[in-house]
Protein backbone atom coordinates (compact mmCIF):
# COMPACT_ATOMS: atom_id res chain seq x y z
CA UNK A 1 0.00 0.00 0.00
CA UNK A 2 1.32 3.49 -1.40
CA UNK A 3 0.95 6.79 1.26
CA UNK A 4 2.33 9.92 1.09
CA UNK A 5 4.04 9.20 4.58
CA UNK A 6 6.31 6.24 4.13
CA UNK A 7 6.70 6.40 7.81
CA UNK A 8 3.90 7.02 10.46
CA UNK A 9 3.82 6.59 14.22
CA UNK A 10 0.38 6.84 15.34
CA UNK A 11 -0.01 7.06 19.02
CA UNK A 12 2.89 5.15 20.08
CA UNK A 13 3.64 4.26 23.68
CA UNK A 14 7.09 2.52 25.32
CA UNK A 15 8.93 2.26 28.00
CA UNK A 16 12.36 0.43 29.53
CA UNK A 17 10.82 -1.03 32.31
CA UNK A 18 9.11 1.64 34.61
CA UNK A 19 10.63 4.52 32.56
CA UNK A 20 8.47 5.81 29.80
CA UNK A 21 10.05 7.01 26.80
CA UNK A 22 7.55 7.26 24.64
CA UNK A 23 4.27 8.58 25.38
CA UNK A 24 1.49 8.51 22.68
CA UNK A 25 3.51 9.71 20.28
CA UNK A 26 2.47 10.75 16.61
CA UNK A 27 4.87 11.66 13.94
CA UNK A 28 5.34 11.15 10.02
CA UNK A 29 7.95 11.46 7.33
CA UNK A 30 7.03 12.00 3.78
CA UNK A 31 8.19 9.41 1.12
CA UNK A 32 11.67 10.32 -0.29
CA UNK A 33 12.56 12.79 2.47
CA UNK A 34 15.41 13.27 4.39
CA UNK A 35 14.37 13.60 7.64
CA UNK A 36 16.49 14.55 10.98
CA UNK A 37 14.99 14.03 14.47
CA UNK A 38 16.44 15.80 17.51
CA UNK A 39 16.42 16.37 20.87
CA UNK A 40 18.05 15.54 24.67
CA UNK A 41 20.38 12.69 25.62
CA UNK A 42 17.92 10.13 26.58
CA UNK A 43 14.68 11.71 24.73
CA UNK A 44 13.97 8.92 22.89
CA UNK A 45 16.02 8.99 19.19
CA UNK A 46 17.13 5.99 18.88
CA UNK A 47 14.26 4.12 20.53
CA UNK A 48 12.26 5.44 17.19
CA UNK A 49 14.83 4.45 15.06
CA UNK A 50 14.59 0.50 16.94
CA UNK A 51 10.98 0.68 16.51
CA UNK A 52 11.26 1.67 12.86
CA UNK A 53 13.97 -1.65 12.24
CA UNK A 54 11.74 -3.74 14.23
CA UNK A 55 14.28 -4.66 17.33
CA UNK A 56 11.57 -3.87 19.38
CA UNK A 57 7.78 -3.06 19.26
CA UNK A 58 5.87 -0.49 20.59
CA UNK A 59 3.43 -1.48 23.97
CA UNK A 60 0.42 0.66 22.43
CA UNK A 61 0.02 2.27 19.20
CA UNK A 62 0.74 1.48 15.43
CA UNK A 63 4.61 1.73 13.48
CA UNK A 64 3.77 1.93 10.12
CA UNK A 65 6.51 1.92 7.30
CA UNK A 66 5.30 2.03 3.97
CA UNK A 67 1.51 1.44 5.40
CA UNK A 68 2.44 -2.05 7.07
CA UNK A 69 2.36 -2.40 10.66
CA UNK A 70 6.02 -3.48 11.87
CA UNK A 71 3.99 -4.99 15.15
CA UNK A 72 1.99 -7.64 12.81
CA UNK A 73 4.88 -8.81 10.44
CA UNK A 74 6.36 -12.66 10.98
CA UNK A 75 9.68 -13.04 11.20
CA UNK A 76 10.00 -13.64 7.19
CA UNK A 77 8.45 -10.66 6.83
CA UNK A 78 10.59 -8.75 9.08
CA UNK A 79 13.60 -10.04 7.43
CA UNK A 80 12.36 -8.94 4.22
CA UNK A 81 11.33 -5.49 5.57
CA UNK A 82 14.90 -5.04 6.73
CA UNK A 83 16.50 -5.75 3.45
CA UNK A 84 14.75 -2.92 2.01
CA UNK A 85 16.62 -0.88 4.84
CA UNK A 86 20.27 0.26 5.09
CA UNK A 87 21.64 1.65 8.35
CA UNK A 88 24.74 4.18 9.33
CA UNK A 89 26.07 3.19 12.80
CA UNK A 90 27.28 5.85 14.49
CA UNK A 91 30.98 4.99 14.43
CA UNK A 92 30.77 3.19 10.97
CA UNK A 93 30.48 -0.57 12.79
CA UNK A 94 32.84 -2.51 10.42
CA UNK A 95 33.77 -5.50 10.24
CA UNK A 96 37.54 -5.43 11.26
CA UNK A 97 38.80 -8.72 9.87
CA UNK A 98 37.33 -8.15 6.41
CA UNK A 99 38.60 -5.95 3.89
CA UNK A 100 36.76 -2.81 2.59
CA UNK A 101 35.65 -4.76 -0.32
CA UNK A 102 34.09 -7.69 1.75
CA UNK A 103 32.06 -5.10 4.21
CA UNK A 104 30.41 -3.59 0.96
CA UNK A 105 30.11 -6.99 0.11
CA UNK A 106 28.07 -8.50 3.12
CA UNK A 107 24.93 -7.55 2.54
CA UNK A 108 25.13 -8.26 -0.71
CA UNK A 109 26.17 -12.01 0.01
CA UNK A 110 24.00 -11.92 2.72
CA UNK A 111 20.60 -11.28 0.68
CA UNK A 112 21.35 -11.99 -2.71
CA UNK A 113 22.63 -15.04 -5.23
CA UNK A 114 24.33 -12.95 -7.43
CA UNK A 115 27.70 -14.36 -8.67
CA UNK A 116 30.85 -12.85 -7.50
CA UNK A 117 31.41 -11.28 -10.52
CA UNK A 118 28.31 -9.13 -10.36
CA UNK A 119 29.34 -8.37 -6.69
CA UNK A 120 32.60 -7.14 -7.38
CA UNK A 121 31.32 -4.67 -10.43
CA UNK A 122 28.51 -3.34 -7.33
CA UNK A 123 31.19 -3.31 -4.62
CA UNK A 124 33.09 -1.04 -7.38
CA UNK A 125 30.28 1.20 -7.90
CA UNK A 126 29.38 1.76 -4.37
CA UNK A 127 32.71 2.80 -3.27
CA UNK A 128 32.73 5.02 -6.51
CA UNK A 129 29.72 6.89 -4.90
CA UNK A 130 31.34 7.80 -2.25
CA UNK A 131 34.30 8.66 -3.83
CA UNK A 132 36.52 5.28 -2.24
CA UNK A 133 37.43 3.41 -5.39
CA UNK A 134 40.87 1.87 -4.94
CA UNK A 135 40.34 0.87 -1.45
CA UNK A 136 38.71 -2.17 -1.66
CA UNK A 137 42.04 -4.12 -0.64
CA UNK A 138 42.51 -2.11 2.54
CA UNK A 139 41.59 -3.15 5.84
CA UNK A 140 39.51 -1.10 8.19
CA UNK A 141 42.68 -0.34 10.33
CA UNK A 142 44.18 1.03 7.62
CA UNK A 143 41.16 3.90 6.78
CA UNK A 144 41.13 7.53 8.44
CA UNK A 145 37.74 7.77 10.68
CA UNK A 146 36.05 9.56 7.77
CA UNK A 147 37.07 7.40 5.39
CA UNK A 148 36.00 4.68 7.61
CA UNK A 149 32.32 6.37 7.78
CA UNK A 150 32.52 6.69 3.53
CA UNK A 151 32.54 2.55 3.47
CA UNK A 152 30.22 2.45 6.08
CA UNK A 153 27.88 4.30 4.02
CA UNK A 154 28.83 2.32 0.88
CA UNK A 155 28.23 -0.90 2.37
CA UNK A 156 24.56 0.68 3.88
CA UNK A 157 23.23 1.50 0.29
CA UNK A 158 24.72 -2.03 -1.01
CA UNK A 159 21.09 -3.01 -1.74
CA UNK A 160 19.64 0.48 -3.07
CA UNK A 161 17.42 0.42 0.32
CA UNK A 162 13.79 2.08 0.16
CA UNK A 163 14.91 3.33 3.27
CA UNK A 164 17.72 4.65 4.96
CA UNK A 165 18.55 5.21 9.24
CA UNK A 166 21.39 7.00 10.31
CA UNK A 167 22.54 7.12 13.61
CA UNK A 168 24.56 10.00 14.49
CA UNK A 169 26.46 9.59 11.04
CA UNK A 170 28.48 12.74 11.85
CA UNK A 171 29.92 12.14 15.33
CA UNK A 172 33.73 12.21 16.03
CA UNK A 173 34.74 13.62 12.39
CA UNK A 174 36.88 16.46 11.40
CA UNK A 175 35.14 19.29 10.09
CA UNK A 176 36.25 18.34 6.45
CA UNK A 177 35.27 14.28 6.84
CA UNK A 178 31.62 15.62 8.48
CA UNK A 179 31.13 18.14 5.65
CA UNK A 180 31.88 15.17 2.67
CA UNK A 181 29.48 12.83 5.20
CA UNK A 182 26.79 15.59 5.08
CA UNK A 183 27.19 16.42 1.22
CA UNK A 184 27.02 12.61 0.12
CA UNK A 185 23.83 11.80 2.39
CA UNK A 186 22.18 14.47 0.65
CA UNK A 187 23.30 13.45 -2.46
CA UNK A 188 22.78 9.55 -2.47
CA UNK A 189 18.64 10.29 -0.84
CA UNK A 190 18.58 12.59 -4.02
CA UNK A 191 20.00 9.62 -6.37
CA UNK A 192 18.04 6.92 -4.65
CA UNK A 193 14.88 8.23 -3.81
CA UNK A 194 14.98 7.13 -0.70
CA UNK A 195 13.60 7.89 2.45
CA UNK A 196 15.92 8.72 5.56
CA UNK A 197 15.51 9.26 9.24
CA UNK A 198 18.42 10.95 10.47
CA UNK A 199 18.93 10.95 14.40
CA UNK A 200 21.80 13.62 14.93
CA UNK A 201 22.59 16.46 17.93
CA UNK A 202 24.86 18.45 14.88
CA UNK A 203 22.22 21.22 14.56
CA UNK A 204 23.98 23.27 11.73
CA UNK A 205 25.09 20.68 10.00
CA UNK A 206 21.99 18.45 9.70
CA UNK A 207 20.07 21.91 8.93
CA UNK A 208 21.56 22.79 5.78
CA UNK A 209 21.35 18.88 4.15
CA UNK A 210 17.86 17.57 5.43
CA UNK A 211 14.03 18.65 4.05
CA UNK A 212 12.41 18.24 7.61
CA UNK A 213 13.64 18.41 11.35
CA UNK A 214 11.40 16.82 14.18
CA UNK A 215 12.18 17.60 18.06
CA UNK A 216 11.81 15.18 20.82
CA UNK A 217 11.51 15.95 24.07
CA UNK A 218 9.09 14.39 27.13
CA UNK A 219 8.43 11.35 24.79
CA UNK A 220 6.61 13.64 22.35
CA UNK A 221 7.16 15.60 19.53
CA UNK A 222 7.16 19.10 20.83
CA UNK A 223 7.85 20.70 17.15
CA UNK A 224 9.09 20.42 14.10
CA UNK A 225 9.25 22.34 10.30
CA UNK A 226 11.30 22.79 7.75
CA UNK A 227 14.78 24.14 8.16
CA UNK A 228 14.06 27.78 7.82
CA UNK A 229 11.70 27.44 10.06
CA UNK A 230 13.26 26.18 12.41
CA UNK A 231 15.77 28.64 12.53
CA UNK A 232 12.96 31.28 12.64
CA UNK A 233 11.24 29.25 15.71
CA UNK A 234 10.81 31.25 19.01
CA UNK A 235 10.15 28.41 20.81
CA UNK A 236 12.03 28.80 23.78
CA UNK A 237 12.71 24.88 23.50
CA UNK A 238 13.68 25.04 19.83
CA UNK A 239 16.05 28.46 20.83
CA UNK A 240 17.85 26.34 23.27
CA UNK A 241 18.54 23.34 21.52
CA UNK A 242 20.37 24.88 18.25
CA UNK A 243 21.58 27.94 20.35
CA UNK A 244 23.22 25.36 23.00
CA UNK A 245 22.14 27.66 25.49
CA UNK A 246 22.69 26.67 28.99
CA UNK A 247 19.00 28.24 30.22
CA UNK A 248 16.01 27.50 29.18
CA UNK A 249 13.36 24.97 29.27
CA UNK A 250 15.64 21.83 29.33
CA UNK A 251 16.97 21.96 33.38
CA UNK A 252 20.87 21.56 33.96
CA UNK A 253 19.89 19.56 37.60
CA UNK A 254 17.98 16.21 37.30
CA UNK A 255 14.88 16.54 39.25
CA UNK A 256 15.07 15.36 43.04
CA UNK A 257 12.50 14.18 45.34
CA UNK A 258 14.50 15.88 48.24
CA UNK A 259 16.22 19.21 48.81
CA UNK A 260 20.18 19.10 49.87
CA UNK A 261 19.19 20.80 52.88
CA UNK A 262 16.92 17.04 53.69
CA UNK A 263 19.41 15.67 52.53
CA UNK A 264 22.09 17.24 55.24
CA UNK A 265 19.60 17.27 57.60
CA UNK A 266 20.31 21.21 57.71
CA UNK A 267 18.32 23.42 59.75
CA UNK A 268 16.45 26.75 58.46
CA UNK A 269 19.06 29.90 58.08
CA UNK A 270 22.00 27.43 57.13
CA UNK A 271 23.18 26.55 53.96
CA UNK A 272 24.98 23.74 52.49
C-alpha cells in the first residue's frame, strides 16, 4: 500500500521497564525525504529508530513503514522489511577482519545469489559513490575515521534500500570528513529516492542537508518544520537546543524528590 508518509507513528507508547520514553507519540515522514529528528540525551532517538527496524515493538500504538504495521509482520516478513533498509552506525560498525571490499560486500552475500562477478562490479560502484574506489584491498585499520564512515555508508546503500537510518552519522569527524558525510547523504537520498531518518545532535550541520527536522523531548514531539523554520522558531525549546544555550526549558539539575538541605539534615538559616 502506497501513502504519502512512508513512515507514520500513530499514538505510540514505550517504555524500559518503569521509565516511559515514549508517550502517545504521533509523527510522520514524507516518502523520499530526508528527515532529521532531535532532541536531549535520553529523549527517545534511537528508541524510534529500533521501533522503525523492528528490534523492538511499541506497547500501544501502530509503526507503520510504507503502510504495514512493523507490530503484525512474521519473522520472514521482518527479514524482508529489513533488506529494504540500510543503516549508518554511528561509528561506521565494520567489520575489522574483512577488507573494505568484503564489508560492501556483506549484505550483498547476505541477501542476494548474485555471482561474484556481479558483486565485485557493485562493490566497485558503491565505493565510486562515495568517492573510495581503490580501497577495496585495505583493511579497516588502515582507513582515516572519515574514510572509515565513507565505506560504512557504501556498504549501507549495497542493496539500493527504500529506506535509509542514520545514527549520528556525523559524530567524532573532522570538520572536512563531516562536511563530505553531510554532502554525500544528501546526495545519495537525491540519487536513490529514498527515504531517511536521520537521528543527529549536529544542529547546523543536519540543517543545511535535510528537508524536515522533528524535536523530541518528554516522549513527544514538541515541534518540528522545515529548516528555515526552524531557525525562525521562538520556541524557547527550539532556541535552546540549536543555540546550546545553557538556560532555558531543558533543566541543567535532574529533578530530586528531596532538597540538599533534607538531605544534610540542615536546619532553616544554614546553607549547604
Amino acid at each position: 500500500m502506497s501513502t504519502d508518509h512512508f513512515i507514520e507513528f500513530r499514538n505510540v507508547s514505550f517504555a524500559y521497564g518503569d521509565r516511559p520514553i515514549l508517550k502517545h507519540l504521533a509523527l510522520s515522514v514524507p516518502r523520499g525525504k530526508l528527515v532529521a529528528i532531535m532532541g536531549g540525551s535520553g529523549s527517545g532517538k534511537t528508541t524510534l529508530l529500533r521501533l522503525i527496524s523492528g528490534q523492538i515493538r511499541p506497547q500501544s500504538g501502530e509503526v507503520l513503514v510504507d503502510g504495514r504495521d512493523i507490530a503484525r509482520m512474521s519473522q520472514s516478513e521482518l527479514y524482508q522489511h529489513r533488506r529494504r533498509m540500510g543503516m549508518l552506525f554511528q561509528f561506521g560498525a565494520l567489520f575489522t577482519d574483512l577488507s573494505v571490499a568484503d564489508n560492501v560486500a556483506f549484505p550483498l552475500r547476505e541477501h542476494t545469489r548474485l555471482p561474484e562477478s556481479m558483486i565485485r562490479d557493485l562493490v566497485t560502484m558503491k565505493l565510486e559513490a562515495v568517492g573510495l574506489r581503490g580501497t577495496q584491498k585495505l583493511m579497516p585499520a588502515e582507513l582515516s575515521g572519515g574514510m572509515a564512515r565513507r565505506v560504512a555508508l557504501a556498504r549501507a546503500i549495497a542493496l539500493d534500500p527504500q529506506l535509509m537510518l542514520y545514527d549520528e552519522p556525523f559524530t567524532g569527524l573532522d570538520p572536512i570528513s563531516l562536511g563530505v558525510i553531510a554532502l554525500l547523504i544528501k546526495k545519495l537520498n537525491d540519487a536513490l529516492g529514498t527515504t531517511s531518518v536521520m537521528v543527529t545532535h549536529d544542529v547546523h550541520q543536519s540543517l543545511a542537508i535535510v528537508d524536515h527536522v522533528l524535536f523530541v523531548a518528554n516522549g513527544q514531539i514538541i515541534a518540528q518544520g522545515t529548516p528555515d523554520e526552524v531557525r525562525s522558531s521562538d520556541s524557547p525549546w527550539v532556541r535552546q537546543f540549536i543555540n546550546g544555550e545553557a538556560d532555558g526549558p531543558v533543566h541543567y539539575n535532574f529533578p530530586a524528590a528531596s532538597t540538599l538541605a533534607a538531605d544534610f539534615g540542615l536546619q532553616g538559616g544554614e546553607h549547604a
